[in-house]
C-alpha atoms as a PDB file:
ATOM      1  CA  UNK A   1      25.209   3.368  -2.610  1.00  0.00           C
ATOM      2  CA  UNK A   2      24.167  -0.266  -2.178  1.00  0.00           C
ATOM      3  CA  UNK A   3      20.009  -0.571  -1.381  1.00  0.00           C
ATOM      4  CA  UNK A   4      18.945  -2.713   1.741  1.00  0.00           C
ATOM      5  CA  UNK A   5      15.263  -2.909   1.771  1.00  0.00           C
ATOM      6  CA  UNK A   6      12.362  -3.374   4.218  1.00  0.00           C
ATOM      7  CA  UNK A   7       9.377  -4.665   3.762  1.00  0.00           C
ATOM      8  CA  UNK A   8       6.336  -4.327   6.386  1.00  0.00           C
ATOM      9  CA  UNK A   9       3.563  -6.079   5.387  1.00  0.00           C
ATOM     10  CA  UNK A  10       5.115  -8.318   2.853  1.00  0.00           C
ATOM     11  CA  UNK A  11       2.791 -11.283   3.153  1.00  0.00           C
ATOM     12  CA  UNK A  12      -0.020  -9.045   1.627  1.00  0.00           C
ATOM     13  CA  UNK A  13      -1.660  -9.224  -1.620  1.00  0.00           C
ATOM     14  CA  UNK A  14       1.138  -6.390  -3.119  1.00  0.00           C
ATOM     15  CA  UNK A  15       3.469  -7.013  -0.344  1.00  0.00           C
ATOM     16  CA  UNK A  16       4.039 -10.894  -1.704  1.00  0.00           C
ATOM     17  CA  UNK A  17       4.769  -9.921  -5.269  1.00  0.00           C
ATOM     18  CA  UNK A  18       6.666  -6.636  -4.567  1.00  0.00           C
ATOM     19  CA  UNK A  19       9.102  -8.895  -2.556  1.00  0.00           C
ATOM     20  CA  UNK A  20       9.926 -11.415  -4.969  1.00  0.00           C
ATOM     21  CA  UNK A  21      10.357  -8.403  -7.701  1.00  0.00           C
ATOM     22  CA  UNK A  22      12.455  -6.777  -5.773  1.00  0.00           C
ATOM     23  CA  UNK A  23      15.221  -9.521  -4.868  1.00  0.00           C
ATOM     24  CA  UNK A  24      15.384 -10.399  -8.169  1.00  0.00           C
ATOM     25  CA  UNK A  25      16.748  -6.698  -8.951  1.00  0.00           C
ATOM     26  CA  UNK A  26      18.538  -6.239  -5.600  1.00  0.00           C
ATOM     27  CA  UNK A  27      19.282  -9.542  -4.707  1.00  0.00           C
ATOM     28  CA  UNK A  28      17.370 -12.231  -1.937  1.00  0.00           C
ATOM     29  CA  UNK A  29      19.388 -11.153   0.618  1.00  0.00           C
ATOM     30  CA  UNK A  30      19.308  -7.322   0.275  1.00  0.00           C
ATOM     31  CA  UNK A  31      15.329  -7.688   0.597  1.00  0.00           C
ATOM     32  CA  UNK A  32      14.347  -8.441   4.274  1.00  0.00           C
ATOM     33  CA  UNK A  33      10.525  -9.502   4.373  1.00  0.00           C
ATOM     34  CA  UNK A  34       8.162  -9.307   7.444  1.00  0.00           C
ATOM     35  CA  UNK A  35       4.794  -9.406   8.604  1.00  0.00           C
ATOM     36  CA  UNK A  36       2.727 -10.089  11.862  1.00  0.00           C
ATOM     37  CA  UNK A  37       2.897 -13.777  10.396  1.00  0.00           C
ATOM     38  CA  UNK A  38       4.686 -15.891   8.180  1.00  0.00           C
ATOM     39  CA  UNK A  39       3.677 -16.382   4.659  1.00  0.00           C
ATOM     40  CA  UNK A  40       3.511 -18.236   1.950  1.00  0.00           C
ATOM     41  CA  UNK A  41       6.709 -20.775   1.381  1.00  0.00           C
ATOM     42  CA  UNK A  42       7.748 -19.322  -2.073  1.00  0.00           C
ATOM     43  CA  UNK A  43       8.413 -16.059   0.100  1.00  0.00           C
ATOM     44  CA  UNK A  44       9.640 -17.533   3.095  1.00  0.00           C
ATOM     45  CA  UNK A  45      12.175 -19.732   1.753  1.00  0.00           C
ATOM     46  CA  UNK A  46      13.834 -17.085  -0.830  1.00  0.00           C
ATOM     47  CA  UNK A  47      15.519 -14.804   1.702  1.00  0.00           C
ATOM     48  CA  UNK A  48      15.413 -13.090   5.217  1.00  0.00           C
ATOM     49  CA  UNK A  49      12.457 -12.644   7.051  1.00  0.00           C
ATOM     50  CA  UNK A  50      11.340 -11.336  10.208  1.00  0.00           C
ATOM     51  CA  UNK A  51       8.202 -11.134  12.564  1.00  0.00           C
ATOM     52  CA  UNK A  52       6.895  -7.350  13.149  1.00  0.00           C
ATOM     53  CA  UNK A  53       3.767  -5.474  14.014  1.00  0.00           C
ATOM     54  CA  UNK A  54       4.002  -2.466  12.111  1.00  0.00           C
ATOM     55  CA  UNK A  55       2.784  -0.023  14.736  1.00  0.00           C
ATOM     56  CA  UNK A  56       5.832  -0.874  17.047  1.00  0.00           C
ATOM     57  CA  UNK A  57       8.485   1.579  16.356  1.00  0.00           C
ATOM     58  CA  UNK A  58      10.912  -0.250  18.664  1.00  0.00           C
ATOM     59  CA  UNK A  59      11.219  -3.396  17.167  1.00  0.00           C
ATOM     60  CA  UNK A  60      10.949  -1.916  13.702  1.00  0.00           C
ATOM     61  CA  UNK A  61      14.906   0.303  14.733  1.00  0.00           C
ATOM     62  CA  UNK A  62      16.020  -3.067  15.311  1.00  0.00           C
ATOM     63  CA  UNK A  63      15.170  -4.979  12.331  1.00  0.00           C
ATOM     64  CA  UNK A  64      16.710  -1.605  10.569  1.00  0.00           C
ATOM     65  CA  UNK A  65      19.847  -1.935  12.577  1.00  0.00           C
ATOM     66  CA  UNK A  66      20.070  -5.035  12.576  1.00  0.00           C
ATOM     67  CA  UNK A  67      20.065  -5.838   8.936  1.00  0.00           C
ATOM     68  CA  UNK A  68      21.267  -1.885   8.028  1.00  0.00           C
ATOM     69  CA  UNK A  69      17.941  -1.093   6.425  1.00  0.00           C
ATOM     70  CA  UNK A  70      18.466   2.093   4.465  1.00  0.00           C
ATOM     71  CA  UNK A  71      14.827   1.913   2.449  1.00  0.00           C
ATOM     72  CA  UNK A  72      11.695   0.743   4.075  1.00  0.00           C
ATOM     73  CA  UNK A  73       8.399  -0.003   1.904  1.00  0.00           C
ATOM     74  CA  UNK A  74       5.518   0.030   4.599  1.00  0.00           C
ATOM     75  CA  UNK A  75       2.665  -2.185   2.759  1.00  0.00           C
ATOM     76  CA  UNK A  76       0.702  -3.054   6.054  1.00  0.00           C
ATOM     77  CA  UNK A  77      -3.208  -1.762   6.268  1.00  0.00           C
ATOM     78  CA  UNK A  78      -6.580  -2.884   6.724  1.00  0.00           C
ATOM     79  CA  UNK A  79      -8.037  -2.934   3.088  1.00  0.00           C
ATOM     80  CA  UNK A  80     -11.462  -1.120   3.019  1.00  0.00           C
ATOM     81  CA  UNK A  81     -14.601  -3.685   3.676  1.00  0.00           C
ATOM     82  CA  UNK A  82     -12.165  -5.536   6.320  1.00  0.00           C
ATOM     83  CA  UNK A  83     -11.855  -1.572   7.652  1.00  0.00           C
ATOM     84  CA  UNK A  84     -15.578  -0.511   7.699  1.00  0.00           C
ATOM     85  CA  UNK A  85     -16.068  -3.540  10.012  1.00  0.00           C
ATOM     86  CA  UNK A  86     -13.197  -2.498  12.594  1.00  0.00           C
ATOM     87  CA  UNK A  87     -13.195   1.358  12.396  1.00  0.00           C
ATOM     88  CA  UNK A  88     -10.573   1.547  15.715  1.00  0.00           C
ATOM     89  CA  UNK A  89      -8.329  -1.132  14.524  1.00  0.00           C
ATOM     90  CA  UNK A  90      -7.562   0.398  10.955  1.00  0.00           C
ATOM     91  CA  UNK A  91      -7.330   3.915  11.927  1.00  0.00           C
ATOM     92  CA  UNK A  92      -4.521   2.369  14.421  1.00  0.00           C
ATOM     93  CA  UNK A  93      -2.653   0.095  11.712  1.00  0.00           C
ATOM     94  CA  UNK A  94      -3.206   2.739   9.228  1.00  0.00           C
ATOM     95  CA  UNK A  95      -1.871   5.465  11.067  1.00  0.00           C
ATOM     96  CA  UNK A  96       0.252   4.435  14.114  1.00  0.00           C
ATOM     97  CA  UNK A  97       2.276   2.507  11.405  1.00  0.00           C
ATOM     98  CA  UNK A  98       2.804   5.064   8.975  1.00  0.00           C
ATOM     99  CA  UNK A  99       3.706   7.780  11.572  1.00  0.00           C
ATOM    100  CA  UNK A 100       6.201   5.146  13.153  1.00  0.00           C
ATOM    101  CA  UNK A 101       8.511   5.036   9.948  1.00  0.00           C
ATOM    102  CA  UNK A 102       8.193   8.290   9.159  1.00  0.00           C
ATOM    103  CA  UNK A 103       9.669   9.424  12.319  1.00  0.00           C
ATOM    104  CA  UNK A 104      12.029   6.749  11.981  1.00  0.00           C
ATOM    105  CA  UNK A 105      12.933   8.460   8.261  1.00  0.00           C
ATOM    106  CA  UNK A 106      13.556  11.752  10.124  1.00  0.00           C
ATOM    107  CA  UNK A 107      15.620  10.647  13.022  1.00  0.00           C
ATOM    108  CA  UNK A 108      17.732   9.434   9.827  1.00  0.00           C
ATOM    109  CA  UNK A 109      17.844   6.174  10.402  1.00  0.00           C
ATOM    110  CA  UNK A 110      16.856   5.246   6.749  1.00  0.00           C
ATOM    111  CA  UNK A 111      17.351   7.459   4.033  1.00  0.00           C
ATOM    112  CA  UNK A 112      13.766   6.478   1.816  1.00  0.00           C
ATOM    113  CA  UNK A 113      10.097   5.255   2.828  1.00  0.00           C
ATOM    114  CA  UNK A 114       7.619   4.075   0.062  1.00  0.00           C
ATOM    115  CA  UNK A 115       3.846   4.053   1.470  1.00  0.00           C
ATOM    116  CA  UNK A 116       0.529   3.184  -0.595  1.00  0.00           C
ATOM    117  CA  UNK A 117      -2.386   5.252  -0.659  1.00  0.00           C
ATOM    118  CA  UNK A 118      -5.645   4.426  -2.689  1.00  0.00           C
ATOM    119  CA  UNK A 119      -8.066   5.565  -4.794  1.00  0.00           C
ATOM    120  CA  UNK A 120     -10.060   4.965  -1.752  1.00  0.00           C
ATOM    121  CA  UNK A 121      -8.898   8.748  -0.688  1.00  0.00           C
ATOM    122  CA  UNK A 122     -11.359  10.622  -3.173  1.00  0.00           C
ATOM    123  CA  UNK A 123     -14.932  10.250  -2.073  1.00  0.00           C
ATOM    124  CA  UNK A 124     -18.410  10.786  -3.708  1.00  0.00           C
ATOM    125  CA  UNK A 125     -17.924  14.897  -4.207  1.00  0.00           C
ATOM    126  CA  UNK A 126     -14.688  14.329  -6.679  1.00  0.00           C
ATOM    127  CA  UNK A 127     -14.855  14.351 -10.289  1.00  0.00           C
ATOM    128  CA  UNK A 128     -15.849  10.497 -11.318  1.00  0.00           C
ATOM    129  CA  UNK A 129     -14.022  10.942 -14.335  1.00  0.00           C
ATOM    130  CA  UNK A 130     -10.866  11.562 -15.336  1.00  0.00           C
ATOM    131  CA  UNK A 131     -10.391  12.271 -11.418  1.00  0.00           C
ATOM    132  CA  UNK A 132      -7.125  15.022 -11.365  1.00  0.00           C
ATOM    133  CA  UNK A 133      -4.177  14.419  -9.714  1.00  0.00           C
ATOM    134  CA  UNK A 134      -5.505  17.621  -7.146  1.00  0.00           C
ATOM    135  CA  UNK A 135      -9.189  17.867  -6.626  1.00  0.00           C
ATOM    136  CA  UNK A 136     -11.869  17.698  -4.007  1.00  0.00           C
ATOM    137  CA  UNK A 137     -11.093  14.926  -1.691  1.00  0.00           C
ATOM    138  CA  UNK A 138     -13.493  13.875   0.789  1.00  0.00           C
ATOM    139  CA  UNK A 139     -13.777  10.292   1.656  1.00  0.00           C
ATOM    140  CA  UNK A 140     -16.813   8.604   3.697  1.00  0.00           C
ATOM    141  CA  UNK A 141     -14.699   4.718   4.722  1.00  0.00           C
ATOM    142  CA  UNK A 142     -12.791   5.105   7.518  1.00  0.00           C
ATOM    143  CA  UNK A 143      -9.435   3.302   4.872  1.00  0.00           C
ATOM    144  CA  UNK A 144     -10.129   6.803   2.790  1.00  0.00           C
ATOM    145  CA  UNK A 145     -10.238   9.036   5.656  1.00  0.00           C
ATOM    146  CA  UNK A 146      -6.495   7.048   6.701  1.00  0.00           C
ATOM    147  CA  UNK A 147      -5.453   7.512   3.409  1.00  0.00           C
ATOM    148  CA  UNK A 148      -5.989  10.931   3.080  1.00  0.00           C
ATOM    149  CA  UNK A 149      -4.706  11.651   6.110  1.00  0.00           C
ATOM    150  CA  UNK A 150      -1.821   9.533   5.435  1.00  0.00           C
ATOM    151  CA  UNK A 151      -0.540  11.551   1.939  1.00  0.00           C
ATOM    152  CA  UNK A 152      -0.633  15.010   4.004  1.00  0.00           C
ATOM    153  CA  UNK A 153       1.707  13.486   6.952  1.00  0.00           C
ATOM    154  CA  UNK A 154       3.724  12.178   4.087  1.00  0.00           C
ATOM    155  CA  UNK A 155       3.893  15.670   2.399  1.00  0.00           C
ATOM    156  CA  UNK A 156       4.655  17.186   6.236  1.00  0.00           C
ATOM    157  CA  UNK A 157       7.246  14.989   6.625  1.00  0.00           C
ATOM    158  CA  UNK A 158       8.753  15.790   3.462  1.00  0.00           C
ATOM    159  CA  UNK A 159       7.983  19.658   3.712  1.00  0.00           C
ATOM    160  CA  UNK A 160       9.075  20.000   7.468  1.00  0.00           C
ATOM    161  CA  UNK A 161      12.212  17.288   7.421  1.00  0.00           C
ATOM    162  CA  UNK A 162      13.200  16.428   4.184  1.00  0.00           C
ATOM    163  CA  UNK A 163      12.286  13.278   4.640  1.00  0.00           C
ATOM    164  CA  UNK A 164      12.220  11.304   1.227  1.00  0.00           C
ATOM    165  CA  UNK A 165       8.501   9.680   1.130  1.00  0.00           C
ATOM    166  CA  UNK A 166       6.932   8.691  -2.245  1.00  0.00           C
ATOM    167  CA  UNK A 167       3.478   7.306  -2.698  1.00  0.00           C
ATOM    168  CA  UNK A 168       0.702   5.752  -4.966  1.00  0.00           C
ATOM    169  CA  UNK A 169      -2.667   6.046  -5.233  1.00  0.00           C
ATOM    170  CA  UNK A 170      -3.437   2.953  -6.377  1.00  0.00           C
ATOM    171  CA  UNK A 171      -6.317   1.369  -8.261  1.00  0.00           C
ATOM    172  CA  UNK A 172      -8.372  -2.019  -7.849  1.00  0.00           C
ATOM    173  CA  UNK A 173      -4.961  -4.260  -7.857  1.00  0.00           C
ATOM    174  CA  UNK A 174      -5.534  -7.743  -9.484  1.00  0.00           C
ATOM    175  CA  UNK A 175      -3.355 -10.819  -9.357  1.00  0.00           C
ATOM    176  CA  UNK A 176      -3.900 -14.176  -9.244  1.00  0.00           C
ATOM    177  CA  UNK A 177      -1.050 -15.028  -6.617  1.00  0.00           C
ATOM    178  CA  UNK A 178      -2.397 -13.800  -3.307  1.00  0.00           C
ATOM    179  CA  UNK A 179      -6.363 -14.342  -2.804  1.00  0.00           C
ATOM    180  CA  UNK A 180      -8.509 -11.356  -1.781  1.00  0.00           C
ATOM    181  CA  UNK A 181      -7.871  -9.588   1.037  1.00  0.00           C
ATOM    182  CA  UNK A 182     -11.090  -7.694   2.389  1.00  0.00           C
ATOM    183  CA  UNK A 183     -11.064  -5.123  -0.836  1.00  0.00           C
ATOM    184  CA  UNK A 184     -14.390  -3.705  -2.442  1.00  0.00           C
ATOM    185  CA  UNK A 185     -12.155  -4.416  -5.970  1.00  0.00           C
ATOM    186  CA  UNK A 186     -11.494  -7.792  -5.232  1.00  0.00           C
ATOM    187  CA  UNK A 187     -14.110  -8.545  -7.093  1.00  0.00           C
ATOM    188  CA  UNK A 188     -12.169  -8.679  -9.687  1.00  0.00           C
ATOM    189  CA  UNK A 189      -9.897 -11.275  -8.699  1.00  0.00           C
ATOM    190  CA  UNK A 190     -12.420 -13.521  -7.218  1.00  0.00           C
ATOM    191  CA  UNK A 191     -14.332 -13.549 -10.197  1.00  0.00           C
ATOM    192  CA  UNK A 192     -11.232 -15.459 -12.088  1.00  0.00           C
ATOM    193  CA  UNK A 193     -10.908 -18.229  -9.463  1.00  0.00           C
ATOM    194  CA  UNK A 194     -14.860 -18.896  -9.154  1.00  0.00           C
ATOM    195  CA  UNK A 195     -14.672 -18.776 -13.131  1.00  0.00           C
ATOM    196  CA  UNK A 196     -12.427 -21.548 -13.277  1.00  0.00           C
ATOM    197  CA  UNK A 197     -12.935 -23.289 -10.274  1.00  0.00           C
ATOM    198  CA  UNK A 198     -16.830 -23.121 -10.077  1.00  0.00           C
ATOM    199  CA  UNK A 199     -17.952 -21.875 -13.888  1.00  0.00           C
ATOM    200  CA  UNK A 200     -20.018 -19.270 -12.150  1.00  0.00           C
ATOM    201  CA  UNK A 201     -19.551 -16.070  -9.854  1.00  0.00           C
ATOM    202  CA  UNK A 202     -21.859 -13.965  -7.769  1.00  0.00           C
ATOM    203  CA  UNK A 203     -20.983 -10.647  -7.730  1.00  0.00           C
ATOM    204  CA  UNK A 204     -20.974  -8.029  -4.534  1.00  0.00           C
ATOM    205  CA  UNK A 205     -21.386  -4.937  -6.458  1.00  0.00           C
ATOM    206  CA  UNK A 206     -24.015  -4.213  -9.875  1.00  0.00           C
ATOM    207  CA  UNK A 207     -22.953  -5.238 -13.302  1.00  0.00           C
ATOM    208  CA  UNK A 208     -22.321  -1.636 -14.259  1.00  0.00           C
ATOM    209  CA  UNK A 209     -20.055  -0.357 -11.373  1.00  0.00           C
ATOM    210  CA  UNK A 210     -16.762   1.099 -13.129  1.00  0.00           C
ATOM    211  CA  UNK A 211     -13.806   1.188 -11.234  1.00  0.00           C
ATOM    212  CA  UNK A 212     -10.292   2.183 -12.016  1.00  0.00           C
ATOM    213  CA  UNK A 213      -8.155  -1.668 -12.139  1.00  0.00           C
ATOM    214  CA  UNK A 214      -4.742  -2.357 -12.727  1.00  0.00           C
ATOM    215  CA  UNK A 215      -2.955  -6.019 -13.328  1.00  0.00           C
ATOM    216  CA  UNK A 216      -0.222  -7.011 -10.458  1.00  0.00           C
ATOM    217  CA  UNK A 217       2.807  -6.512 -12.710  1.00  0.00           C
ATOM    218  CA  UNK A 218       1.912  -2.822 -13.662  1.00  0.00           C
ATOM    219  CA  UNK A 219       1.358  -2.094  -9.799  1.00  0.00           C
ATOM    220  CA  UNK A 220       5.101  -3.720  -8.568  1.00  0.00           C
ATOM    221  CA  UNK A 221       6.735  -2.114 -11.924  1.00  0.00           C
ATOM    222  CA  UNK A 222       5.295   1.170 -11.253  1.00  0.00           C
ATOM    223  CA  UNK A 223       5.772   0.882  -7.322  1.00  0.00           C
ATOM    224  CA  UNK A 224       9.454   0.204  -7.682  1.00  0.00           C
ATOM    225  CA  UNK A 225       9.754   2.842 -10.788  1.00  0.00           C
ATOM    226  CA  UNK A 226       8.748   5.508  -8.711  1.00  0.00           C
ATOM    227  CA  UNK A 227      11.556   4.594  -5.680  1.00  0.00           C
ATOM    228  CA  UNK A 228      13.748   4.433  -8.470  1.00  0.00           C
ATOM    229  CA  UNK A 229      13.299   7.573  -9.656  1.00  0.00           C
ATOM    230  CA  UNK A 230      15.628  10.464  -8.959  1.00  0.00           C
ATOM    231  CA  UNK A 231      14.258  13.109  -6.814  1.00  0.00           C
ATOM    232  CA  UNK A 232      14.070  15.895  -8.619  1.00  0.00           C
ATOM    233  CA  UNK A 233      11.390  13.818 -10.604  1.00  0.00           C
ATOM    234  CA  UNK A 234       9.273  13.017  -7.603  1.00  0.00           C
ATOM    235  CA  UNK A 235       7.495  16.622  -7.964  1.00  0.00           C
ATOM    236  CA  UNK A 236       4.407  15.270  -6.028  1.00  0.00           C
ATOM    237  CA  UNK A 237       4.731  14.058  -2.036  1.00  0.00           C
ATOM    238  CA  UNK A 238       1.205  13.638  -1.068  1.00  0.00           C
ATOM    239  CA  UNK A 239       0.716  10.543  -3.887  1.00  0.00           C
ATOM    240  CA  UNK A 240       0.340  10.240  -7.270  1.00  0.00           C
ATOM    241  CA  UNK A 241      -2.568   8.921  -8.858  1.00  0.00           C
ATOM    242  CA  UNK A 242      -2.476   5.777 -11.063  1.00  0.00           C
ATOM    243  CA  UNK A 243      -4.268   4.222 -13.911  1.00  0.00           C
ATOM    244  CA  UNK A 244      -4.140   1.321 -16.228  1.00  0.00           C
ATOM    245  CA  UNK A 245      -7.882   0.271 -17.321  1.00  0.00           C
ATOM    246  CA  UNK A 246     -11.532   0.990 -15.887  1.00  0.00           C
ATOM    247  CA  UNK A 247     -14.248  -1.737 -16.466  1.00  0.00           C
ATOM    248  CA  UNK A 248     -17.440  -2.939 -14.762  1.00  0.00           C
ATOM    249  CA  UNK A 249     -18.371  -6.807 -13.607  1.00  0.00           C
ATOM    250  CA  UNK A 250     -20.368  -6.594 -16.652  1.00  0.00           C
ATOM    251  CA  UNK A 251     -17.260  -5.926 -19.152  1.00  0.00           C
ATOM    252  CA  UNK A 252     -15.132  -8.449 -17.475  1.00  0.00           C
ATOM    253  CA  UNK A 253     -17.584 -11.387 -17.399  1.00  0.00           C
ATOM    254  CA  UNK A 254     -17.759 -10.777 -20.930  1.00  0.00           C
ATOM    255  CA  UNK A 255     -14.087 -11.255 -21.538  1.00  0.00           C
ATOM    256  CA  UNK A 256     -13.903 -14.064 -19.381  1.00  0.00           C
ATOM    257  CA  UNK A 257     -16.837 -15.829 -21.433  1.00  0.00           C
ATOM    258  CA  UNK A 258     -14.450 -15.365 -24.627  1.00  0.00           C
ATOM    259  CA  UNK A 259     -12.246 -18.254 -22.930  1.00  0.00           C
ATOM    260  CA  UNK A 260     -15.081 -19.960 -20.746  1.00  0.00           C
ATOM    261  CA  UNK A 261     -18.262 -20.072 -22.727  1.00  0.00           C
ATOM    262  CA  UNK A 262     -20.682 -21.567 -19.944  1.00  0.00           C
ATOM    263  CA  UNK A 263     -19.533 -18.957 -17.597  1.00  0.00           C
ATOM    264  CA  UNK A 264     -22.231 -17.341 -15.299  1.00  0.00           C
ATOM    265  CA  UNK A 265     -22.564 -13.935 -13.098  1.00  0.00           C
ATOM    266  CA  UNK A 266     -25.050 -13.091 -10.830  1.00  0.00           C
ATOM    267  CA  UNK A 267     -25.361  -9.825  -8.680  1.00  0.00           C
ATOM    268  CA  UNK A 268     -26.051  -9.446  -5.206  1.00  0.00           C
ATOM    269  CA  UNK A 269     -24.958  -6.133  -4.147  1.00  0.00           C
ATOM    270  CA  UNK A 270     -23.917  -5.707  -0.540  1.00  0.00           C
ATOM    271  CA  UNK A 271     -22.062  -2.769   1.895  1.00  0.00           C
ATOM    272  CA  UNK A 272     -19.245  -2.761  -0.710  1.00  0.00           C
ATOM    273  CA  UNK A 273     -21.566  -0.937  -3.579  1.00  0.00           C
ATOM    274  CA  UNK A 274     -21.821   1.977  -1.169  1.00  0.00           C
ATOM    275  CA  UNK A 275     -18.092   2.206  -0.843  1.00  0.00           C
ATOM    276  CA  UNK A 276     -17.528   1.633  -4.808  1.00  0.00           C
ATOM    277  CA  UNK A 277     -20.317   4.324  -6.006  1.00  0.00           C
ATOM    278  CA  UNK A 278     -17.410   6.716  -3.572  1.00  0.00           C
ATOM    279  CA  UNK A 279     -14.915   5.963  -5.761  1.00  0.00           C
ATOM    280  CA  UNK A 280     -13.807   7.041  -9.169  1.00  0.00           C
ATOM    281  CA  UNK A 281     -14.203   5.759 -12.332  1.00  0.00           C
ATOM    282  CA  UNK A 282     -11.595   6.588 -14.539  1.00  0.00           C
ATOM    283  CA  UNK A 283      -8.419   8.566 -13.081  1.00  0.00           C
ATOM    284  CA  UNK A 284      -6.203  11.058 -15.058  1.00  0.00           C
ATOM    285  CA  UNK A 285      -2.589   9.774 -14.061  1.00  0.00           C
ATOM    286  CA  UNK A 286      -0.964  12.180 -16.805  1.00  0.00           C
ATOM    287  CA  UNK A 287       1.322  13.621 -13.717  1.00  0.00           C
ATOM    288  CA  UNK A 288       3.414  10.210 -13.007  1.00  0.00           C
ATOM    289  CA  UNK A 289       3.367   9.723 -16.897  1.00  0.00           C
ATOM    290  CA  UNK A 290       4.928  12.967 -17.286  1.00  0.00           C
ATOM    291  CA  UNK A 291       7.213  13.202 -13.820  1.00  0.00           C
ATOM    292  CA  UNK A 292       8.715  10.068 -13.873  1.00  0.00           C
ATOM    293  CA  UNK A 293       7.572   8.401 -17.304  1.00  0.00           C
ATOM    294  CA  UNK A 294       4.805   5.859 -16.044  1.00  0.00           C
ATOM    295  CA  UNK A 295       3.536   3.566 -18.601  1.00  0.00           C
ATOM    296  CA  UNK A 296       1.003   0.627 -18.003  1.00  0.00           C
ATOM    297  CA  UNK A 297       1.229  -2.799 -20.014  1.00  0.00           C
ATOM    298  CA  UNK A 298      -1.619  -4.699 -19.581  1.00  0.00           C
ATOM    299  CA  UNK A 299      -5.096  -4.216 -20.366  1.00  0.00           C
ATOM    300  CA  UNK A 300      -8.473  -6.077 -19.619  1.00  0.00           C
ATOM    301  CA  UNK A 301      -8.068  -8.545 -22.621  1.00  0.00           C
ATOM    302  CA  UNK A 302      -4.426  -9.331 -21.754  1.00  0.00           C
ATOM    303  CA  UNK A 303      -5.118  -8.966 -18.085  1.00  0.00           C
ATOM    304  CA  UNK A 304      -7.687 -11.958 -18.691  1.00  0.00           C
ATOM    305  CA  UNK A 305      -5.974 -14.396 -20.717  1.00  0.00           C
ATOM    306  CA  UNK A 306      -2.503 -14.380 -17.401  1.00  0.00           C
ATOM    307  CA  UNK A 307      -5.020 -14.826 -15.121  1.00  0.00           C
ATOM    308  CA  UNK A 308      -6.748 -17.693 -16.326  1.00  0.00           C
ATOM    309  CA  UNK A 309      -3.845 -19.105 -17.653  1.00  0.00           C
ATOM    310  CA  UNK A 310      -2.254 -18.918 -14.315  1.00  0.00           C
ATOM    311  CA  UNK A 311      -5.103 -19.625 -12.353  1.00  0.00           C
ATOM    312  CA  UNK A 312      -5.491 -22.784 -14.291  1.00  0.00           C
ATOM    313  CA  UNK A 313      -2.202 -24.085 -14.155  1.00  0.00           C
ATOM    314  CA  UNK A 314      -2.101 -23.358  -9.685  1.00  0.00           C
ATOM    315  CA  UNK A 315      -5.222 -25.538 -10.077  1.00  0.00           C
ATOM    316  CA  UNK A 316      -3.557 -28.095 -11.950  1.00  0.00           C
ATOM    317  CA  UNK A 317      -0.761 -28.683  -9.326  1.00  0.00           C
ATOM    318  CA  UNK A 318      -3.089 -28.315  -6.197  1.00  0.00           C
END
């Protein structure tokens, strides 16, 4: 059966790329994008797109009628610093949005809902390392607590309806397409632009803070993997965890210096350490390895060398 796909949130730092991956396998026009707002003109202007909040139920029927929607990938959230600053307004996206398409999966009106949750959903009493796929989980930022929350209405829905929800935890996500959006790891995208653009970067959280990273393409391959997958595969509803690489501001400064000698990196810690000493280090993904044969590509030295390659060449043509 042919795939007509939904995207909520699609002008977002994943949302963006996850579009553009995903007409090139399914075709432009198969792919309908949409966001409060437009966005950028490379998205725009390669297929359908429509204007939706993601908390109104209503609108989001029509769009699915409308274009006969039969998967919907709900990328829309406030990231976690932007989240700690409006507490109400997150839980509301977060939630209200997530609860809207699920209910919209089990009234049958499309047959598969993809929905990201974090690393953000472990707090400071789980395992920093090698964090398990189940373990303690009890997060202190109000985009955890949604997160968490989030992964058991996915399971309900799933346990209760039979409604076909599948989910990542995912890591820091780094790209050099969209800038950062109000994440405590985008750190570790800022740090390539400031590199290039400025020869020197100072840094919100201490040189030695490890946190669990992965390169854009891994995230969008994996992402679309796992709705790809048959379900008999997907043995895990809440989410599954995901890892690539771990590294601190320390490591990558380092790498960057291999290509930028006179590179600099100061630290100024702010709110965002807090959050970060919450999260894990290094996670133990061994269950989407094994369910539904997850492999990553890139690590930090490869990782380094696309984005200030691509980095410098957006500069070039600005």
């Amino acid at each position: 059966m042919s795939k007509t796909i939904l995207i909520l949130g699609a002008c977002g730092q994943i949302g963006t790329e996850l579009t553009q991956k995903l007409r090139s396998i399914y075709g432009n026009d198969n792919v309908i994008a949409s966001d409060i707002r437009e966005g950028n003109e490379e998205l725009m202007s390669s297929g359908p797109f429509e204007i939706i909040d993601a908390t109104d139920k209503d609108t989001i029927l029509k769009v699915i009628n409308k274009h006969k929607i039969t998967q919907v990938y709900l990328m829309a959230a406030m990231l976690s610093a932007t989240a700690e600053k409006y507490p109400q307004k997150a839980w509301e996206l977060n939630m209200n949005s997530l609860l809207a398409v699920l209910d919209l999966a089990k009234e049958k009106h499309i047959n598969q809902v993809y929905w990201p949750s974090s690393i953000a959903a472990f707090g400071p009493t789980s395992p920093k390392v090698n964090t398990p796929q189940q373990t303690v989980m009890e997060p202190t930022t109000v985009y955890g607590i949604s997160k968490i929350a989030g992964e058991h209405w996915c399971n309900y829905y799933h346990e209760k309806f039979g409604v076909d929800v599948r989910s990542i935890r995912y890591p820091g996500i780094i790209s050099w397409k969209t800038k950062p959006g109000g994440g405590t790891t985008d750190y570790a995208v800022d740090i390539y632009f400031k590199a290039i653009e400025e020869g020197k970067y100072e840094c919100f959280l201490a040189e030695d803070t490890c946190l669990p990273m992965m390169y854009m393409d891994d995230a969008v391959n994996a992402t679309i993997q796992l709705m790809q997958a048959g379900a008999k595969d997907v043995k895990t509803r809440t989410s599954y965890n995901l890892a690539a690489m771990s590294f601190t501001p320390e490591k990558i400064a380092s790498e960057i210096k291999k290509h930028i000698p006179e590179f600099e990196i100061s630290y100024q810690p702010d709110f965002r350490q807090q959050i970060a000493n919450s999260w894990p280090q290094i996670i133990d993904d061994s269950s989407a390895r094994k369910d539904w044969g997850w492999q990553h590509k890139f690590d930090l030295a490869t990782m380094t060398q696309e984005m200030l390659k691509n980095i410098s060449k957006q500069e070039q043509t600005v």
